[in-house]
Protein backbone atom coordinates (compact mmCIF):
# COMPACT_ATOMS: atom_id res chain seq x y z
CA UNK A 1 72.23 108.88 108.85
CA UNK A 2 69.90 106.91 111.30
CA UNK A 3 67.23 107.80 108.77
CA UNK A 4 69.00 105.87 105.91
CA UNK A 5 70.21 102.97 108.33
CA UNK A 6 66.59 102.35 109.53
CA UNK A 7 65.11 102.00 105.95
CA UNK A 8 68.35 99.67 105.28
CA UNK A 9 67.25 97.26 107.95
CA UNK A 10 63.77 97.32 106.96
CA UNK A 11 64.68 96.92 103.79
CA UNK A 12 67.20 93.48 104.85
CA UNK A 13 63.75 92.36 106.68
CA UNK A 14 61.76 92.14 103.28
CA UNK A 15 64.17 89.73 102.17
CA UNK A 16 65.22 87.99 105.26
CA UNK A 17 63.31 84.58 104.86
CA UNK A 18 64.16 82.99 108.61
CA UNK A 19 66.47 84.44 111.05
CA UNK A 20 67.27 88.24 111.48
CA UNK A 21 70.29 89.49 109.80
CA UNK A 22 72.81 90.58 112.17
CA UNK A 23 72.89 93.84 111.24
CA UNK A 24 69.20 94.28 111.48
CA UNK A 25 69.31 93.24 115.23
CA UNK A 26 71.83 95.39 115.80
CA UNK A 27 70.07 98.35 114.41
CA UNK A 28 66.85 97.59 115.95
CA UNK A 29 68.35 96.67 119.92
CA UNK A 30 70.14 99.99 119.67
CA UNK A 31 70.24 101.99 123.00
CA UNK A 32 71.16 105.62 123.51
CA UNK A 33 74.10 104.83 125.62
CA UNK A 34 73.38 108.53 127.36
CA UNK A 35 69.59 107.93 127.92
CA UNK A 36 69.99 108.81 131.16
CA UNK A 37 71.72 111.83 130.65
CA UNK A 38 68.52 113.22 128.72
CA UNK A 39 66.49 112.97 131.97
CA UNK A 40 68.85 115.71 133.87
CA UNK A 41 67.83 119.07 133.94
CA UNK A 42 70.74 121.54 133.21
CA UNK A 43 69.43 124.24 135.44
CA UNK A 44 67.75 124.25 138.99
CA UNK A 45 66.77 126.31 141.41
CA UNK A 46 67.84 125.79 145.30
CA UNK A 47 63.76 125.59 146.71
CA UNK A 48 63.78 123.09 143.83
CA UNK A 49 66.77 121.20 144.81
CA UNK A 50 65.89 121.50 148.94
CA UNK A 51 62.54 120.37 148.14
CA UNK A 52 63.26 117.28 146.21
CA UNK A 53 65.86 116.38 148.63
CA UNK A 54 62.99 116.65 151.80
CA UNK A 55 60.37 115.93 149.86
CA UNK A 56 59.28 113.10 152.50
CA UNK A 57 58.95 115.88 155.33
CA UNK A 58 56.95 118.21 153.32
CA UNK A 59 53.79 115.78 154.10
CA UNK A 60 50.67 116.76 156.14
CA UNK A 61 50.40 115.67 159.33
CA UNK A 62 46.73 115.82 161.07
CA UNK A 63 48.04 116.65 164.67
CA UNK A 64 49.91 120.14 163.36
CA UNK A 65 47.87 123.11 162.33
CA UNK A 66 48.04 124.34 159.36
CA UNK A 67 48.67 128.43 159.22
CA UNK A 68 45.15 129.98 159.05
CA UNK A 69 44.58 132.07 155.71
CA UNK A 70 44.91 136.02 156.88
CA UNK A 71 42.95 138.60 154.85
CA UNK A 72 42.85 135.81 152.08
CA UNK A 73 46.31 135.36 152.33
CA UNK A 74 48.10 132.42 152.39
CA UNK A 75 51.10 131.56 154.64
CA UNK A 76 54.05 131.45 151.69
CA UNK A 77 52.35 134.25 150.54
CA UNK A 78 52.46 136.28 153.50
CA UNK A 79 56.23 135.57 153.60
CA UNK A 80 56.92 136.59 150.29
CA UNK A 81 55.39 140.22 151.05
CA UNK A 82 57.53 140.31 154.78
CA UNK A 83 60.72 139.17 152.51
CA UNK A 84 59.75 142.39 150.53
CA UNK A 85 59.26 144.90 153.16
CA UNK A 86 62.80 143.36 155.11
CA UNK A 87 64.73 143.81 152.23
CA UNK A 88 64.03 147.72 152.36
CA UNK A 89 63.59 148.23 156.23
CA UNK A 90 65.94 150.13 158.18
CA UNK A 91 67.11 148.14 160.79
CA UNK A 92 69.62 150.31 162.52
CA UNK A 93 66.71 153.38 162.46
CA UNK A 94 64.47 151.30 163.77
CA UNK A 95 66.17 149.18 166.25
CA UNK A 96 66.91 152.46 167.91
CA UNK A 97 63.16 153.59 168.05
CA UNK A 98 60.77 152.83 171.01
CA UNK A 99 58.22 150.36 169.87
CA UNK A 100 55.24 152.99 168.75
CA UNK A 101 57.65 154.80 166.91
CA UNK A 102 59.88 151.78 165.43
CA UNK A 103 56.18 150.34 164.26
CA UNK A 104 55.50 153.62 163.23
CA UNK A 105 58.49 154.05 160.84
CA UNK A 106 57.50 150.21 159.60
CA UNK A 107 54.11 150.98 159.17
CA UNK A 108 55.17 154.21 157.04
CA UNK A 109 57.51 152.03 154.61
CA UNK A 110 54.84 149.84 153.69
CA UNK A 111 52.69 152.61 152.90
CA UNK A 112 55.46 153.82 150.84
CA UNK A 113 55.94 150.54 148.96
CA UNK A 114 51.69 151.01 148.37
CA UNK A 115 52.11 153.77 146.89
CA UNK A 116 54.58 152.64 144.71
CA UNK A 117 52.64 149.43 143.76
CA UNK A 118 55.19 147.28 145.45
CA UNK A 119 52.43 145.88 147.70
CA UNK A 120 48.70 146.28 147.67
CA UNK A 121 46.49 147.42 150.30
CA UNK A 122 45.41 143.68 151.25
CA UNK A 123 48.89 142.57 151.40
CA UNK A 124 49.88 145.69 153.61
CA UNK A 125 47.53 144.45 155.92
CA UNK A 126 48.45 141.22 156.57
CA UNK A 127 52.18 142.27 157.21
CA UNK A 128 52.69 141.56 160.90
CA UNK A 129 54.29 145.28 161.95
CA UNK A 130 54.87 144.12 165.50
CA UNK A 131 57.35 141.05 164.31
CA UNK A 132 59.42 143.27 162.18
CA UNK A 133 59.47 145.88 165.16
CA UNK A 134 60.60 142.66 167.79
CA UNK A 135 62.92 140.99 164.98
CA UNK A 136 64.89 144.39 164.35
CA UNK A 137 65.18 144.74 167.97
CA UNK A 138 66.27 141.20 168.31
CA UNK A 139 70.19 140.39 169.01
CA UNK A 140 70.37 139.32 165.10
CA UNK A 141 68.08 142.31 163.90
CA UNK A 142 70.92 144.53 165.68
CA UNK A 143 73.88 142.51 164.19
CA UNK A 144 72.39 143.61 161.11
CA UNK A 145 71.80 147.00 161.89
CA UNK A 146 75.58 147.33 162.73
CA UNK A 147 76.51 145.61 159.65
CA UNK A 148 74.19 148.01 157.95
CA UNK A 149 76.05 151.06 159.57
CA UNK A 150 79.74 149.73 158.29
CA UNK A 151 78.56 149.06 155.09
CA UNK A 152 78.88 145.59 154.79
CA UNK A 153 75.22 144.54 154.95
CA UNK A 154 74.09 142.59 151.55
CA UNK A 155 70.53 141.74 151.25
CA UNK A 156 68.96 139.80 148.24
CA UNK A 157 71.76 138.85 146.14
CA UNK A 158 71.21 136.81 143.19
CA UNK A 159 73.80 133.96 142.26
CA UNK A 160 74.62 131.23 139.66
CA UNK A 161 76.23 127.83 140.86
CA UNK A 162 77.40 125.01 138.81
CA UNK A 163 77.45 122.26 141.35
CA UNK A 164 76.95 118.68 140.93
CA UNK A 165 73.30 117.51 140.61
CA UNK A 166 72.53 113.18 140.13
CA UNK A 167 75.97 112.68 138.40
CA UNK A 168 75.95 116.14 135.91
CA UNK A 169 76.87 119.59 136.48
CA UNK A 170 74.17 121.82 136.67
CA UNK A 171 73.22 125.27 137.33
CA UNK A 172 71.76 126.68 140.43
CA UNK A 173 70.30 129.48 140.47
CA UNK A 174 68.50 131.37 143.65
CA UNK A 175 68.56 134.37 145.87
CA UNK A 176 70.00 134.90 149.38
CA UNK A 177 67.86 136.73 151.81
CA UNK A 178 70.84 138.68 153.89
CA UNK A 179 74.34 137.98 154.40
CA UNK A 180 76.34 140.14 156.55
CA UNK A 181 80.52 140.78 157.04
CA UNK A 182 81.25 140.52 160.54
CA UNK A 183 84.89 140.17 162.04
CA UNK A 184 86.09 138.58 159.02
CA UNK A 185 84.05 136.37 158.38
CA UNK A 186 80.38 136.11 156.67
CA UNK A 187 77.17 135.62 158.42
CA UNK A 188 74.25 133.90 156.14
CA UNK A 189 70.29 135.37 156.99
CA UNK A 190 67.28 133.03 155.56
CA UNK A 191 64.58 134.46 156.77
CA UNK A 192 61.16 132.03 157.56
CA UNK A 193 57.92 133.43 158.80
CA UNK A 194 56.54 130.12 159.04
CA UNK A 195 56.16 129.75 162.97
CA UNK A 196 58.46 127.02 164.41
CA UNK A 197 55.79 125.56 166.13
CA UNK A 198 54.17 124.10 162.77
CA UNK A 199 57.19 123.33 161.02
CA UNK A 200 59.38 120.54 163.55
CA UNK A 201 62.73 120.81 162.36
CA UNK A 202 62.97 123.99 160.56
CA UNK A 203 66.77 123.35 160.58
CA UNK A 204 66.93 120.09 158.81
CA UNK A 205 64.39 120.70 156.16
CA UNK A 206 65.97 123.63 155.05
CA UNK A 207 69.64 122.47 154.96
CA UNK A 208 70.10 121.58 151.45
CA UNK A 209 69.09 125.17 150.70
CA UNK A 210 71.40 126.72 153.44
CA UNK A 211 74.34 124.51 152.32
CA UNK A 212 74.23 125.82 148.59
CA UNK A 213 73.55 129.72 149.82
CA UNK A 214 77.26 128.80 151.86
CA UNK A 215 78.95 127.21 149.09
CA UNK A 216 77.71 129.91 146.88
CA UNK A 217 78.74 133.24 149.27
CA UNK A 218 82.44 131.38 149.80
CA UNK A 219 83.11 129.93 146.51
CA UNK A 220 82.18 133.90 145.52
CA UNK A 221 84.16 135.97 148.49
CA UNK A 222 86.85 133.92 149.90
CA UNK A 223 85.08 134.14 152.89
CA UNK A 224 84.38 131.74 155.37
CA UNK A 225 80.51 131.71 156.64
């Protein structure tokens, strides 16, 4: 149909001898009175949405180090492995270990996940045993352990949102760390292995992110977090 209308106008053109016909300038000022609506993604993901939404604090800044590289490593990729190995360590076992035997167990679970091609021997290196031994010892890493012991410990849990994004619903999608049932309500885990010394404001740049994990673990439960 717009096919046929646009060789009718230029067709009215051949034979217009001064001013545009009407109908040509209408055909030829038309505007897609949804353009905008073309620009918006229907599906996002929440380090996508938290990102864009801080995007002016993710900037470098001379006077803060930057994480050193370890074993070739870098930083987000260091925390992707320690999200990996926290997702299958036992917390309430290990919590209740001294610390050569609590490393011990931690150092025997990424073995394990070796073995099983979960990690490779590079990446098992860099894993900082003695901060998973201190953070399951930790008043949180025992809140979990307990949780762990009732049963009511949930750790990553994938979700789908439809939430408002620039106007449009949209999907978000992501994946919560840890969340935890604990009297009666729910407690929300991110973890960040990013030390807080390099990152000023860990709270604020990753609210967007912790907001949607809430609205998500309510709007699914009931629950209050």
């Amino acid at each position: 149909l717009r096919k046929r209308s646009a060789l009718k106008a230029l067709k009215l053109l051949d034979k217009a001898p001064g001013k545009p016909d009407p109908y040509i300038e209408k055909v030829m000022s038309f505007r897609y009175p949804y353009e905008d609506d073309t620009r918006i993604k229907s599906k996002y993901s929440v380090s996508e949405l938290n990102s864009r939404d801080h995007v002016s604090e993710v900037t470098f800044d001379p006077s803060v180090p930057r994480e050193p590289e370890k074993y070739g490593l870098s930083a987000v990729h260091i925390g992707t492995i320690t999200h990996s190995v926290l997702e299958k360590m036992d917390f309430l076992k290990t919590g209740e270990l001294n610390r050569d035997e609590g490393e011990k167990l931690i150092s025997s679970l990424i073995s394990d996940m070796v073995a099983g091609e979960f990690l490779t021997d590079e990446e098992a290196e860099a894993i900082d045993v003695s901060k998973l031994y201190d953070f399951a010892c930790a008043p949180l890493g025992r809140r979990i352990a307990e949780a762990g012991r009732r049963g009511k410990l949930y750790r990553e849990k994938p979700f789908n949102l439809v939430m408002d994004v620039d106007g449009s619903d949209a999907m978000v999608q992501g994946i919560i760390d840890c969340f935890f049932e604990e009297n009666g309500s729910l407690v929300l885990v991110d973890y960040k292995t990013t030390a807080p010394k390099n990152v000023p404001g860990v709270r604020e740049r990753y609210s967007v992110q912790m907001d949607i994990y809430k609205r998500a673990l309510e709007e699914a439960t009931g629950m209050k977090v």
